[in-house]
Structure formats: C-alpha cells, structure tokens
PDB file of N, CA and C in Angstrom:
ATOM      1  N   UNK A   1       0.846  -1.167   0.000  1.00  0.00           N
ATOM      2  CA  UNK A   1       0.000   0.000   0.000  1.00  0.00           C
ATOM      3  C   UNK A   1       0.890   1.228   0.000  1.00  0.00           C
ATOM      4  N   UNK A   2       0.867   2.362  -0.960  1.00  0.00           N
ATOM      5  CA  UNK A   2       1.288   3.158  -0.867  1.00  0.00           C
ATOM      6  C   UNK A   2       0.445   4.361  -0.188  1.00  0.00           C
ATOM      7  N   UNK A   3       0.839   5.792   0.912  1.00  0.00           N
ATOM      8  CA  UNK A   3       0.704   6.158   0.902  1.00  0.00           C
ATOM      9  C   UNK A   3       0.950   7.752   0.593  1.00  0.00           C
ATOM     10  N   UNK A   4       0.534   8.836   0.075  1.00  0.00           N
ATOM     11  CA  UNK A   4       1.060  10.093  -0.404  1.00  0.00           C
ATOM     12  C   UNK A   4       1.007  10.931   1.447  1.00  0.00           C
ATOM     13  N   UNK A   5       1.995  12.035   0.594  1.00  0.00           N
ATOM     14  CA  UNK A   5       2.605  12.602   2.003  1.00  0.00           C
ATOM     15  C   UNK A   5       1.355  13.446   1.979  1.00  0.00           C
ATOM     16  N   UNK A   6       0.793  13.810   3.148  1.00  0.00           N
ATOM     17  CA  UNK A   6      -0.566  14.985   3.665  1.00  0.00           C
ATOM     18  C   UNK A   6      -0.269  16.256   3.016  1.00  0.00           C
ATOM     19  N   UNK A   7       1.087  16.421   2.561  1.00  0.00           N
ATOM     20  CA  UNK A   7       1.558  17.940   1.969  1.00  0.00           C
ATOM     21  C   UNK A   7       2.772  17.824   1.307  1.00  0.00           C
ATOM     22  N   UNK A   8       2.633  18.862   0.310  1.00  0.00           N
ATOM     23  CA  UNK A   8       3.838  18.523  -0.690  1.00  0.00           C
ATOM     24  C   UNK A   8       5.369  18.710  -0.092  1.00  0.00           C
ATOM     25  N   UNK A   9       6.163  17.895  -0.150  1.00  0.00           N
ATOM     26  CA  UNK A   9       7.352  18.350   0.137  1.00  0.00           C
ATOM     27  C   UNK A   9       8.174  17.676  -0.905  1.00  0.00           C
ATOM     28  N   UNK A  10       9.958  18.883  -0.851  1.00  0.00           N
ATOM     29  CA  UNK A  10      10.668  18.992  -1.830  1.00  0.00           C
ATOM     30  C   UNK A  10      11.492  18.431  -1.326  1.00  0.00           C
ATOM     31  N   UNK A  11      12.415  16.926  -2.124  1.00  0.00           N
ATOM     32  CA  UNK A  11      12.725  15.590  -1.172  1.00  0.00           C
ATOM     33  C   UNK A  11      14.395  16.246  -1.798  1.00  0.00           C
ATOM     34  N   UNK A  12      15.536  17.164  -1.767  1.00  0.00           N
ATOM     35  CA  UNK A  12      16.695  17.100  -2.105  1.00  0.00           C
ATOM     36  C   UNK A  12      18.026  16.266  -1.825  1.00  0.00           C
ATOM     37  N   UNK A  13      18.241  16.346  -2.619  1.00  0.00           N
ATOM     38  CA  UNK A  13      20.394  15.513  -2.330  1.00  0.00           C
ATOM     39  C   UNK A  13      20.226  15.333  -0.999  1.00  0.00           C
ATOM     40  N   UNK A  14      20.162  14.621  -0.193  1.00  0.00           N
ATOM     41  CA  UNK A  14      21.298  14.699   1.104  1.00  0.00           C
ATOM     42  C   UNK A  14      20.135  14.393   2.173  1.00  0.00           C
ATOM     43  N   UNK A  15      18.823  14.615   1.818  1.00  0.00           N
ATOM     44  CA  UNK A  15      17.441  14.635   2.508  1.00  0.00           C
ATOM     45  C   UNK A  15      17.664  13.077   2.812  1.00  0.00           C
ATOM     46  N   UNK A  16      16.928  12.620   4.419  1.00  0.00           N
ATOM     47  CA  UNK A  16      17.050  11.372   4.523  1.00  0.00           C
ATOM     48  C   UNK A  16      15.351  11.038   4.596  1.00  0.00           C
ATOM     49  N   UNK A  17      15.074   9.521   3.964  1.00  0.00           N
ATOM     50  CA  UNK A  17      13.646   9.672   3.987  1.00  0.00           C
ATOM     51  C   UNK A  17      13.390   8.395   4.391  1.00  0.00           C
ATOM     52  N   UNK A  18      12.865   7.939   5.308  1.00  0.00           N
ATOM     53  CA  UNK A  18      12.437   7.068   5.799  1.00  0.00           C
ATOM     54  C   UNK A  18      11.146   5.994   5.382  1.00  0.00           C
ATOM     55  N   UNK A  19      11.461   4.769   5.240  1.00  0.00           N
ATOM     56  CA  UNK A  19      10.068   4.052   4.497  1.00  0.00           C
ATOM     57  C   UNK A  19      10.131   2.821   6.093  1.00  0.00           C
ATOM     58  N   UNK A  20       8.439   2.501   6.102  1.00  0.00           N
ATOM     59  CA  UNK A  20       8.832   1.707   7.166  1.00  0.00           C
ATOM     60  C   UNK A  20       7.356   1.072   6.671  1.00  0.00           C
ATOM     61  N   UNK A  21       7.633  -0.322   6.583  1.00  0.00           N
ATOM     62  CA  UNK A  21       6.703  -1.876   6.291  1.00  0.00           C
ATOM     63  C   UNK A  21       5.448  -1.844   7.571  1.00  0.00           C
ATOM     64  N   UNK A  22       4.379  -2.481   7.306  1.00  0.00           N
ATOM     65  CA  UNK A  22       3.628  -2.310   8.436  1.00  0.00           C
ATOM     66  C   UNK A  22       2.748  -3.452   7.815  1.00  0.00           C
ATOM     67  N   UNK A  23       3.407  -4.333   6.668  1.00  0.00           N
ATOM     68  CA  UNK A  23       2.807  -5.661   6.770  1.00  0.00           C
ATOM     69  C   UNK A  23       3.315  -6.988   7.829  1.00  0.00           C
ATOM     70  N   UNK A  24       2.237  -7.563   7.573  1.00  0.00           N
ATOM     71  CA  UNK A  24       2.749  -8.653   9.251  1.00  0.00           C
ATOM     72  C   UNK A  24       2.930 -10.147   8.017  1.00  0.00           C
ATOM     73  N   UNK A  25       3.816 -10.686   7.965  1.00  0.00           N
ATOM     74  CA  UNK A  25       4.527 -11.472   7.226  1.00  0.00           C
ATOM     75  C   UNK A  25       4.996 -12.780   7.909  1.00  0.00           C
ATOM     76  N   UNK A  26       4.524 -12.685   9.331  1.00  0.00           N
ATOM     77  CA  UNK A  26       5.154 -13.693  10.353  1.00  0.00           C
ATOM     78  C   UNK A  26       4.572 -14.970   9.894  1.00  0.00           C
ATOM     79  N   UNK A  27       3.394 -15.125   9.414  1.00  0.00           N
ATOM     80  CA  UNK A  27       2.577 -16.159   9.330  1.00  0.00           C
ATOM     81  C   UNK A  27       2.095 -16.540   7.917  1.00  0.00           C
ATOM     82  N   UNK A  28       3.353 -15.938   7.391  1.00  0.00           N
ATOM     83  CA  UNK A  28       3.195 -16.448   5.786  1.00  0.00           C
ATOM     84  C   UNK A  28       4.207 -18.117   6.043  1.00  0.00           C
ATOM     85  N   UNK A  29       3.563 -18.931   5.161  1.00  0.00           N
ATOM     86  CA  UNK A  29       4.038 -19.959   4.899  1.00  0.00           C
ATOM     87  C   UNK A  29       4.238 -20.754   3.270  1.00  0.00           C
ATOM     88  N   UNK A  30       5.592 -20.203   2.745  1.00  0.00           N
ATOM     89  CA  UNK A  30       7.008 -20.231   3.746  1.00  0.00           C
ATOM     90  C   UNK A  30       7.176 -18.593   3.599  1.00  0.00           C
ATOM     91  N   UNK A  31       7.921 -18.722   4.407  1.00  0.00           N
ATOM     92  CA  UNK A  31       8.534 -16.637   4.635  1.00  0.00           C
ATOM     93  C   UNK A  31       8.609 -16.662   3.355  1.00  0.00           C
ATOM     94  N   UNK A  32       8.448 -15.679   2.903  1.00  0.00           N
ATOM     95  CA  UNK A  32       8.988 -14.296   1.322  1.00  0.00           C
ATOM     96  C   UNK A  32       9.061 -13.108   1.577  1.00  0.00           C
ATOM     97  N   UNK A  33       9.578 -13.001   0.903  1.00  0.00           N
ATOM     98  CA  UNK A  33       9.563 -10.928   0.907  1.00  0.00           C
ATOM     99  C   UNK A  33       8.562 -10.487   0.139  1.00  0.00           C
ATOM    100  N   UNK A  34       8.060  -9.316   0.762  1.00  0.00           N
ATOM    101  CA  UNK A  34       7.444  -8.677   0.216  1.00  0.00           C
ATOM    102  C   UNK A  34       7.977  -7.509  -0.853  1.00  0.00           C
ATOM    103  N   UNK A  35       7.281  -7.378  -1.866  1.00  0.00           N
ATOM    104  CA  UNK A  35       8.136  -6.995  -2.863  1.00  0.00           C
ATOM    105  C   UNK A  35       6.695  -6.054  -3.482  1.00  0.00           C
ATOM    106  N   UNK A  36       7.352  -4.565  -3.985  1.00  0.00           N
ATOM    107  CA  UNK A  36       5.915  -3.895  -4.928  1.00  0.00           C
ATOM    108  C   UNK A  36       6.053  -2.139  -3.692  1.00  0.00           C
TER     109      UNK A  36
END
C-alpha cells in the first residue's frame, strides 16, 4: 500500500527519507519478501 505525504514536500540531495513496512509477514508460509 502506498501512501502520499498529507503535503507537498521537496525531497533534495542529502534529505534522509524514511520508508517503514507495516505488513505482518510472520505467518506467511514459507517466509517471502514482500516486494511492490
């Protein structure tokens, strides 16, 4: 699932940007990555 930022911001060189997963994957059988 992607989500867009609440307000535009201007992402430059050197900017650090953080992505963080919030699917639960524990109980996939067998483990994979999630990928997309």
């Amino acid at each position: 699932q992607n989500r867009a930022l609440p307000e535009f911001r201007k992402i430059l060189r050197g900017d650090h940007l953080t992505l963080e997963c919030t699917d639960e994957t524990l109980g996939r059988d067998p483990p994979q990555a999630v990928l997309g």
